[in-house]
C-alpha atoms as a PDB file:
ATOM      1  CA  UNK A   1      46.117   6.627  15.422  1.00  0.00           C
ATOM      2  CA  UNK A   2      43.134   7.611  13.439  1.00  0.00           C
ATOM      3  CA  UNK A   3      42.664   9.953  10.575  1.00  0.00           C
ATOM      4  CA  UNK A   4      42.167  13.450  11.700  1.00  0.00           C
ATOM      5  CA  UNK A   5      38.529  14.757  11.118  1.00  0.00           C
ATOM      6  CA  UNK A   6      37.983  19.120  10.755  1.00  0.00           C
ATOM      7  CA  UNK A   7      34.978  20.444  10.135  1.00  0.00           C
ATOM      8  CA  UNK A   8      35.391  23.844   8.378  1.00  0.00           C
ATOM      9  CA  UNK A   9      33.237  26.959   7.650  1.00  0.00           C
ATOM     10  CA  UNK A  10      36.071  29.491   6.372  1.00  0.00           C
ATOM     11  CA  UNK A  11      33.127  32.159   5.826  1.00  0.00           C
ATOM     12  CA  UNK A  12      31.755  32.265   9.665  1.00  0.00           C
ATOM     13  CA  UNK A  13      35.797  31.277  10.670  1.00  0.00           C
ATOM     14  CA  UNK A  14      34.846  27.905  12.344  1.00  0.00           C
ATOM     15  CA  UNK A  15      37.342  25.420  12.289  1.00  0.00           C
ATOM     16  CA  UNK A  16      36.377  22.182  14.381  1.00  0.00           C
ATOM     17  CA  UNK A  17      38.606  19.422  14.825  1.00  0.00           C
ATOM     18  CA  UNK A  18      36.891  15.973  15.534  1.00  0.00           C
ATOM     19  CA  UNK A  19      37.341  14.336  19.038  1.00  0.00           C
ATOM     20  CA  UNK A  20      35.998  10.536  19.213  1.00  0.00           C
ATOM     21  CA  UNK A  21      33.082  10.410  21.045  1.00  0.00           C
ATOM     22  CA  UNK A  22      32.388  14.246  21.245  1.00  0.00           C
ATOM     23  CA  UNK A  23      28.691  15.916  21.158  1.00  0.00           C
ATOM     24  CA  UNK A  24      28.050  18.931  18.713  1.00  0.00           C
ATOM     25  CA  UNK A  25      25.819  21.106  20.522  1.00  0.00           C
ATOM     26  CA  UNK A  26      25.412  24.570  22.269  1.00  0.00           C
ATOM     27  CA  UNK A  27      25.270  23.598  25.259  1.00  0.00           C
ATOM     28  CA  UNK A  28      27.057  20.331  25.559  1.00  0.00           C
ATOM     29  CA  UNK A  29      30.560  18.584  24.185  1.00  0.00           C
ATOM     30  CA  UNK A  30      33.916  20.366  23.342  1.00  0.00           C
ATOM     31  CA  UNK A  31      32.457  23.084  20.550  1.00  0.00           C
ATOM     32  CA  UNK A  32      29.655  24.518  22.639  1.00  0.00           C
ATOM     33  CA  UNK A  33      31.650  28.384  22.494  1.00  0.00           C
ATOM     34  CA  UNK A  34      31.781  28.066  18.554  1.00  0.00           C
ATOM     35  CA  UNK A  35      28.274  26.584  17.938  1.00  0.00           C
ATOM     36  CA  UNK A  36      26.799  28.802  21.046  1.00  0.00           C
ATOM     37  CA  UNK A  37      26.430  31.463  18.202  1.00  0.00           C
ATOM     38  CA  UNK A  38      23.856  29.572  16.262  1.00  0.00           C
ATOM     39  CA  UNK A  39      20.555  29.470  17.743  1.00  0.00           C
ATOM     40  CA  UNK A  40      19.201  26.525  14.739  1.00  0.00           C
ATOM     41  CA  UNK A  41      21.693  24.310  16.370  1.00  0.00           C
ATOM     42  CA  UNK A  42      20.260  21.855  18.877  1.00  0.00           C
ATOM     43  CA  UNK A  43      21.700  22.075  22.570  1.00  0.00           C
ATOM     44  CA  UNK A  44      23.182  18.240  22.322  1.00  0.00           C
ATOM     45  CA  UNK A  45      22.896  18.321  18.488  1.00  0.00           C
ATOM     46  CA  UNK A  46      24.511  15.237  17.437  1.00  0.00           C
ATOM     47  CA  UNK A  47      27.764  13.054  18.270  1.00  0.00           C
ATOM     48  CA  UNK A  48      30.762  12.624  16.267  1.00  0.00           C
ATOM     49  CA  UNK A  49      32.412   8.676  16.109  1.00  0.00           C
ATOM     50  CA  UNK A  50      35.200   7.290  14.927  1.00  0.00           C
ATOM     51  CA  UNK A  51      35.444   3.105  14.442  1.00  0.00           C
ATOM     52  CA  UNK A  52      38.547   1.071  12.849  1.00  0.00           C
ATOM     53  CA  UNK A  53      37.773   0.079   9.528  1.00  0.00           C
ATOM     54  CA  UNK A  54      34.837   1.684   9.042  1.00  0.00           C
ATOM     55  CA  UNK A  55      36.153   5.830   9.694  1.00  0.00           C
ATOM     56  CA  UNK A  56      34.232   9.130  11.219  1.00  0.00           C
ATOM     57  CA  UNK A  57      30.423   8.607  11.195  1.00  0.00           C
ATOM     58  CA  UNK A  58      28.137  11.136  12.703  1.00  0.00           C
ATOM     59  CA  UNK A  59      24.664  10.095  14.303  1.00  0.00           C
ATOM     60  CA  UNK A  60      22.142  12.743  14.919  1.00  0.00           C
ATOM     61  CA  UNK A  61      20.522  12.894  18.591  1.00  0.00           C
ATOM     62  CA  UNK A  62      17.013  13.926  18.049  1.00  0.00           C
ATOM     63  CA  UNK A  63      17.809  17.742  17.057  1.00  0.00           C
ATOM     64  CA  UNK A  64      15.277  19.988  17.117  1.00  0.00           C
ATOM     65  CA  UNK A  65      16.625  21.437  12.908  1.00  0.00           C
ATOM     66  CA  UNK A  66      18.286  18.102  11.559  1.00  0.00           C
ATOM     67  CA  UNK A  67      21.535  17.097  10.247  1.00  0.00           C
ATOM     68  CA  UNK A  68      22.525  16.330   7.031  1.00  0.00           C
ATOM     69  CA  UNK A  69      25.204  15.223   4.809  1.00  0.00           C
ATOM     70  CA  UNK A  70      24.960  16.351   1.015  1.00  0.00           C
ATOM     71  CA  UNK A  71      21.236  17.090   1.478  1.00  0.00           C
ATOM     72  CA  UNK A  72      20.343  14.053   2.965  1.00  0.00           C
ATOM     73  CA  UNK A  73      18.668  14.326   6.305  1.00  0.00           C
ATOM     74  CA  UNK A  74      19.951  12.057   8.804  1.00  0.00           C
ATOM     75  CA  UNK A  75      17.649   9.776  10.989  1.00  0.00           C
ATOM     76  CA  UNK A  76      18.439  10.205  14.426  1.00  0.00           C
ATOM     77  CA  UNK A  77      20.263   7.724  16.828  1.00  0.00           C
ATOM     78  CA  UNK A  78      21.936   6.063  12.825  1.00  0.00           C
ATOM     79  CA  UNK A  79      25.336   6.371  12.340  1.00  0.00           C
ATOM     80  CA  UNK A  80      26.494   7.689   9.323  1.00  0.00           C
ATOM     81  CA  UNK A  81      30.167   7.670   7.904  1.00  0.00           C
ATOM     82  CA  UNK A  82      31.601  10.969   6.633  1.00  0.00           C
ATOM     83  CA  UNK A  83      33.841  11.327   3.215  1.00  0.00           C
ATOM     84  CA  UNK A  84      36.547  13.751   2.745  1.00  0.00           C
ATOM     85  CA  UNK A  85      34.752  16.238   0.960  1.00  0.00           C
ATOM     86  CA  UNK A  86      31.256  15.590   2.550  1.00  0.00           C
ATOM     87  CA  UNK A  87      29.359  18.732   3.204  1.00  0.00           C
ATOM     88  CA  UNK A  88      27.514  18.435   6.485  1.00  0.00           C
ATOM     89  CA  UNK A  89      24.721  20.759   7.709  1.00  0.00           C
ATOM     90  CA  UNK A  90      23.961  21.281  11.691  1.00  0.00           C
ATOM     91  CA  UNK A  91      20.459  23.025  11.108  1.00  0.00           C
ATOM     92  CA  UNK A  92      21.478  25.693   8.932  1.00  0.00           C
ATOM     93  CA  UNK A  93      25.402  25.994   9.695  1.00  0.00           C
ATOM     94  CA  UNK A  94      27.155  24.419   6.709  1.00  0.00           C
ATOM     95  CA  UNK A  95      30.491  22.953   7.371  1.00  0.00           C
ATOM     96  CA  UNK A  96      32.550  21.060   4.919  1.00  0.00           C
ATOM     97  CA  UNK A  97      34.313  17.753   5.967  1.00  0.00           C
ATOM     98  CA  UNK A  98      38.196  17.126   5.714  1.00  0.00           C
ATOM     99  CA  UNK A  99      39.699  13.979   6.238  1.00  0.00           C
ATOM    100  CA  UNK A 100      43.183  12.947   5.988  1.00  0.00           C
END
């Protein structure tokens, strides 16, 4: 059993809860009816990952508006681990990162 992983953006009421493996996208993964809303956000945006030992990492997939985690943009296709308190950006939806 891992650590569960939300996402949260209490302002636009989005509450995502992290699924190994899953895209972030409009059109693809679990979350494409909450993210479907925001036309920044990249059809198959990026994936979220969880590994023993090393936690949740997310790993851009070429988005068209970026990702990044506290104002860092990501490089595509690199995994990068997430931190309880993390603020992530999909393109210009702000979400932050709870881990416990």
């Amino acid at each position: 059993v891992h650590p569960a992983l939300m996402l949260v953006n209490d302002g636009e009421g989005i509450r995502i809860t992290g699924i190994d493996g899953a895209i972030l996208g409009r059109r693809e993964g679990p979350y494409a009816q909450t993210l479907i809303q925001n036309p920044y956000i990249s059809g198959k945006h990026a994936q979220l990952n969880y590994k023993p030992g090393a936690g949740w990492s997310i790993t851009d997939l070429h988005s068209s508006n970026g990702t990044q985690i506290n104002q860092t943009l990501l490089q595509p296709d690199v995994p990068n681990i997430l931190h309880n308190g993390d603020t992530l950006v999909l393109a210009t939806l702000h979400l932050q990162v709870k881990i416990n």
